[in-house]
Protein backbone atom coordinates (compact mmCIF):
# COMPACT_ATOMS: atom_id res chain seq x y z
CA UNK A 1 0.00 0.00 0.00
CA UNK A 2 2.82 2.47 0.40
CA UNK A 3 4.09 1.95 -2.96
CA UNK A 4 1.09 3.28 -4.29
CA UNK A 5 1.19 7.25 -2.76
CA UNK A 6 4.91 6.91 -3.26
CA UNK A 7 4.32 6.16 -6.83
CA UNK A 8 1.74 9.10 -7.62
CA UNK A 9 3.47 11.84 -6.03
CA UNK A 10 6.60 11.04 -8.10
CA UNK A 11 4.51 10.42 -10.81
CA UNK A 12 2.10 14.28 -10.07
CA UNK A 13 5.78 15.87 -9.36
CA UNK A 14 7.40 15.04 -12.48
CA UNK A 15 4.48 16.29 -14.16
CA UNK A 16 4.43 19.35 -12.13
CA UNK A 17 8.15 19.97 -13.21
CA UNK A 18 7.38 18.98 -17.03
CA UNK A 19 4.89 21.68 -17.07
CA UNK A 20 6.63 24.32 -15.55
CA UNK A 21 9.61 23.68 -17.98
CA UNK A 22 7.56 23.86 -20.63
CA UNK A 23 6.04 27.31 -19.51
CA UNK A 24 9.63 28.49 -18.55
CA UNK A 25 10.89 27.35 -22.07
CA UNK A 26 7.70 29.01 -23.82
CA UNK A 27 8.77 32.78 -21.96
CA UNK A 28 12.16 32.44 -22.60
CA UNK A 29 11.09 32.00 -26.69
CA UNK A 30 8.47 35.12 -26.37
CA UNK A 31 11.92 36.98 -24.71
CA UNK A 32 13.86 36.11 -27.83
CA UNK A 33 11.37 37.05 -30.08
CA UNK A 34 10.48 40.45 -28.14
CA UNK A 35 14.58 40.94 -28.63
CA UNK A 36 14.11 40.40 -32.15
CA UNK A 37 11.08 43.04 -32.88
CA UNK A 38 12.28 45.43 -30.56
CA UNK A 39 15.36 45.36 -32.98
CA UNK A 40 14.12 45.96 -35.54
CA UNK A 41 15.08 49.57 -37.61
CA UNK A 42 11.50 51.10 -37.06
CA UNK A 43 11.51 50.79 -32.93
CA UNK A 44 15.11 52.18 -33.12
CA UNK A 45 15.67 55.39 -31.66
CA UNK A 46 16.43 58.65 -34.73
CA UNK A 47 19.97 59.39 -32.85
CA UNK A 48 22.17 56.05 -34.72
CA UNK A 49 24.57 56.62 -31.60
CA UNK A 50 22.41 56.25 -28.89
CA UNK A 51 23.59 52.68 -27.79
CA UNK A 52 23.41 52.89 -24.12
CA UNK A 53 19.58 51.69 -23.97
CA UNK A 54 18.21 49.98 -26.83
CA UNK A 55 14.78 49.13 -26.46
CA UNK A 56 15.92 45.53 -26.78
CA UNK A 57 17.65 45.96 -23.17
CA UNK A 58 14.32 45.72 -21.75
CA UNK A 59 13.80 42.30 -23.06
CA UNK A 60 17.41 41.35 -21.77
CA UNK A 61 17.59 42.60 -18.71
CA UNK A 62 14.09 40.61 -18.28
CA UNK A 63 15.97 37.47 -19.11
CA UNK A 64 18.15 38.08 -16.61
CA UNK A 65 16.24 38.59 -13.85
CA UNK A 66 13.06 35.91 -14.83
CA UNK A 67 16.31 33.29 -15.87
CA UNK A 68 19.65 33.99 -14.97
CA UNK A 69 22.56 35.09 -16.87
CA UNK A 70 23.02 32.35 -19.80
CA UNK A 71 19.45 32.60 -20.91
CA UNK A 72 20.03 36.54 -20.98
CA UNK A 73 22.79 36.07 -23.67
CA UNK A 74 20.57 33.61 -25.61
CA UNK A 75 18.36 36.73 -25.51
CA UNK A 76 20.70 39.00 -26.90
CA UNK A 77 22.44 37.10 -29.66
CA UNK A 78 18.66 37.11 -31.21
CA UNK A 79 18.78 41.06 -30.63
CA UNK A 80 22.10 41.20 -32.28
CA UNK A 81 21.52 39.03 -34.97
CA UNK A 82 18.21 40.53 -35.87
CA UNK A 83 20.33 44.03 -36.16
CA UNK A 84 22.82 42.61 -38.53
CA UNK A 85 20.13 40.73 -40.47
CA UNK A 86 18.19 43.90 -41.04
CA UNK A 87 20.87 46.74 -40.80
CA UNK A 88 21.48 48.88 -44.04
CA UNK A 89 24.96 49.41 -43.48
CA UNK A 90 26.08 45.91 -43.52
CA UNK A 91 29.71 47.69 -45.01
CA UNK A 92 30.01 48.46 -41.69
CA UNK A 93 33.24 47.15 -40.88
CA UNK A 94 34.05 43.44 -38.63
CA UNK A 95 35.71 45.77 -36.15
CA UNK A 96 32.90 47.96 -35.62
CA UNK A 97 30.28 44.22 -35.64
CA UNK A 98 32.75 42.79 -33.14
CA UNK A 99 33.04 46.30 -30.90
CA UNK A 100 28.80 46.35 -30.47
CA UNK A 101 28.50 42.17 -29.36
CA UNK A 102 30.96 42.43 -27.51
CA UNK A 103 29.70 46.17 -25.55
CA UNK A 104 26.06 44.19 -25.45
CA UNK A 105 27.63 41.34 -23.90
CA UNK A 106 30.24 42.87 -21.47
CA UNK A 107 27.48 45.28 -20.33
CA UNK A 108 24.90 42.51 -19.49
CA UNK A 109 27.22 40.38 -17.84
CA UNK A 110 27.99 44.09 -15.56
CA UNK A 111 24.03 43.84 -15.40
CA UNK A 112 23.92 40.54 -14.30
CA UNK A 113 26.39 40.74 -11.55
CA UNK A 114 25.38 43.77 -9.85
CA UNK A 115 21.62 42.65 -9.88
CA UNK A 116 22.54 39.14 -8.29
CA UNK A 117 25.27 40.96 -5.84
CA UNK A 118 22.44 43.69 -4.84
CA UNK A 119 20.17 40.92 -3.94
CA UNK A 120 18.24 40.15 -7.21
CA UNK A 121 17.40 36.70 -7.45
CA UNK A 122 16.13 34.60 -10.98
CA UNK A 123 12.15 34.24 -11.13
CA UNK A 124 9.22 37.00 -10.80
CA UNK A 125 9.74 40.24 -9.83
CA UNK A 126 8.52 41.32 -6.17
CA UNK A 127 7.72 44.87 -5.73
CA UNK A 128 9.59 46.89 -4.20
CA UNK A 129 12.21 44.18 -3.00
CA UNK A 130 13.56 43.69 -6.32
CA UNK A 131 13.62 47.21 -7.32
CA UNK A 132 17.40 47.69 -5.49
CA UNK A 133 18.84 45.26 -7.67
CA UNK A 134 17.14 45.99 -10.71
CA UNK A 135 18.54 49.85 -10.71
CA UNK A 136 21.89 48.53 -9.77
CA UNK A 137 22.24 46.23 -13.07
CA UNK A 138 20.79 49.05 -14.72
CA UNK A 139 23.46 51.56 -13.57
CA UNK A 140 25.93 48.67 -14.82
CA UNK A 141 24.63 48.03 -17.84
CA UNK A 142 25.30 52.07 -18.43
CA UNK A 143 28.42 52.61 -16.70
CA UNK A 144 30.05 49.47 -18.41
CA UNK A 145 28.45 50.48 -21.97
CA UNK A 146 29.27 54.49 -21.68
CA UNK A 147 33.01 53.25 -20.70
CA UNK A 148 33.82 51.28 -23.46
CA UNK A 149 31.75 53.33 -26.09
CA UNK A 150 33.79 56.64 -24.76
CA UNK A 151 37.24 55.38 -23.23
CA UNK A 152 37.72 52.09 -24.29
CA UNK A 153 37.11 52.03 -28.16
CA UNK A 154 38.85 55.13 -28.78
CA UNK A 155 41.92 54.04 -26.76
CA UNK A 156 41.95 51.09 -29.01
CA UNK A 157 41.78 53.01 -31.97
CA UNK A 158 44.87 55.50 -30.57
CA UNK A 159 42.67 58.55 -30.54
CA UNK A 160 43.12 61.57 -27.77
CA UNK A 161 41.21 60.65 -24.97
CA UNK A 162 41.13 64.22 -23.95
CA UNK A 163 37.76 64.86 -25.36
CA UNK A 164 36.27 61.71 -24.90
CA UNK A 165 37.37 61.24 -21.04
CA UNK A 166 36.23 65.04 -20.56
CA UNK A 167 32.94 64.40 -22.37
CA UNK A 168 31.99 60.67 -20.64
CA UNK A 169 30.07 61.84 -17.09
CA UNK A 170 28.12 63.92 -19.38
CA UNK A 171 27.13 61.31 -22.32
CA UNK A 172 26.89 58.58 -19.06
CA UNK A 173 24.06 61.06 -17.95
CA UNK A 174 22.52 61.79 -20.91
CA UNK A 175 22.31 58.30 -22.30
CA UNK A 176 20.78 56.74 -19.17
């Protein structure tokens, strides 16, 4: 007679867990997809050097906090993808491709870590526990994106930093 409970709650938990992975799985694909609309050319912002927020953060950043940080990337590689896809300038040079993944990526894993180290944990959002956290990885995302757009990249490239270093509090401010 004990076999038999035993037996249906493994059997009603594995069910349980089937069904939430399925829901979890089916989020994660309407995430990706958001990314990939909220990409497109016609959601993009007029100013072409706005990059601090794309819309397509929102959708990101969502990942991160509903999923963790691996989904989040899955996330934006469809965001990135669907801008090279659909981007006019596909001249653009590799270096200038390779600068903006890499910027996404850095700045989301920034995200990631100062929402988890603020407190932020994966799954739905609690109001206002979560809302520490959530401005925290949004400060990183910022910081980390305004740093490389205006120090980094240009040091690579062997401009003066003079104007750049002088100008980034300002563009950090105005872009977030």
């Amino acid at each position: 007679m004990l076999i038999g409970p035993g037996l249906l709650r493994v059997l009603i938990l594995t069910t349980v867990v089937s069904v939430l992975g399925i829901l979890l799985s089916f989020q994660l694909s309407l995430l990706m997809l958001a990314a990939i609309v909220t990409s497109l050319p016609a959601l993009q912002p007029s100013n072409r050097d706005w990059r601090t927020l794309r819309l397509s953060f929102v959708c990101e950043f969502a990942a991160v906090m509903i999923f963790g940080t691996l989904p989040a990337m899955l996330v934006a590689a469809c965001g990135m993808v669907a801008r090279f896809i659909v981007d006019q300038e596909r001249s653009r040079r590799t270096w200038d491709l390779l600068v903006d993944a890499v910027t996404i990526m850095l700045s989301l894993q920034a995200a990631a870590w100062a929402y988890r180290a603020l407190g932020g944990t994966p799954g739905p959002f609690v109001w206002p526990w979560q809302a520490v956290p959530a401005a925290g990885g949004v400060l990183a995302y910022c910081v980390v994106t305004s740093v490389v757009a205006d120090i980094l990249v240009p040091l690579v490239r062997t401009r003066a930093l003079d104007a750049s270093v002088r100008s980034w509090p300002q563009r950090l401010l105005q872009d977030c």
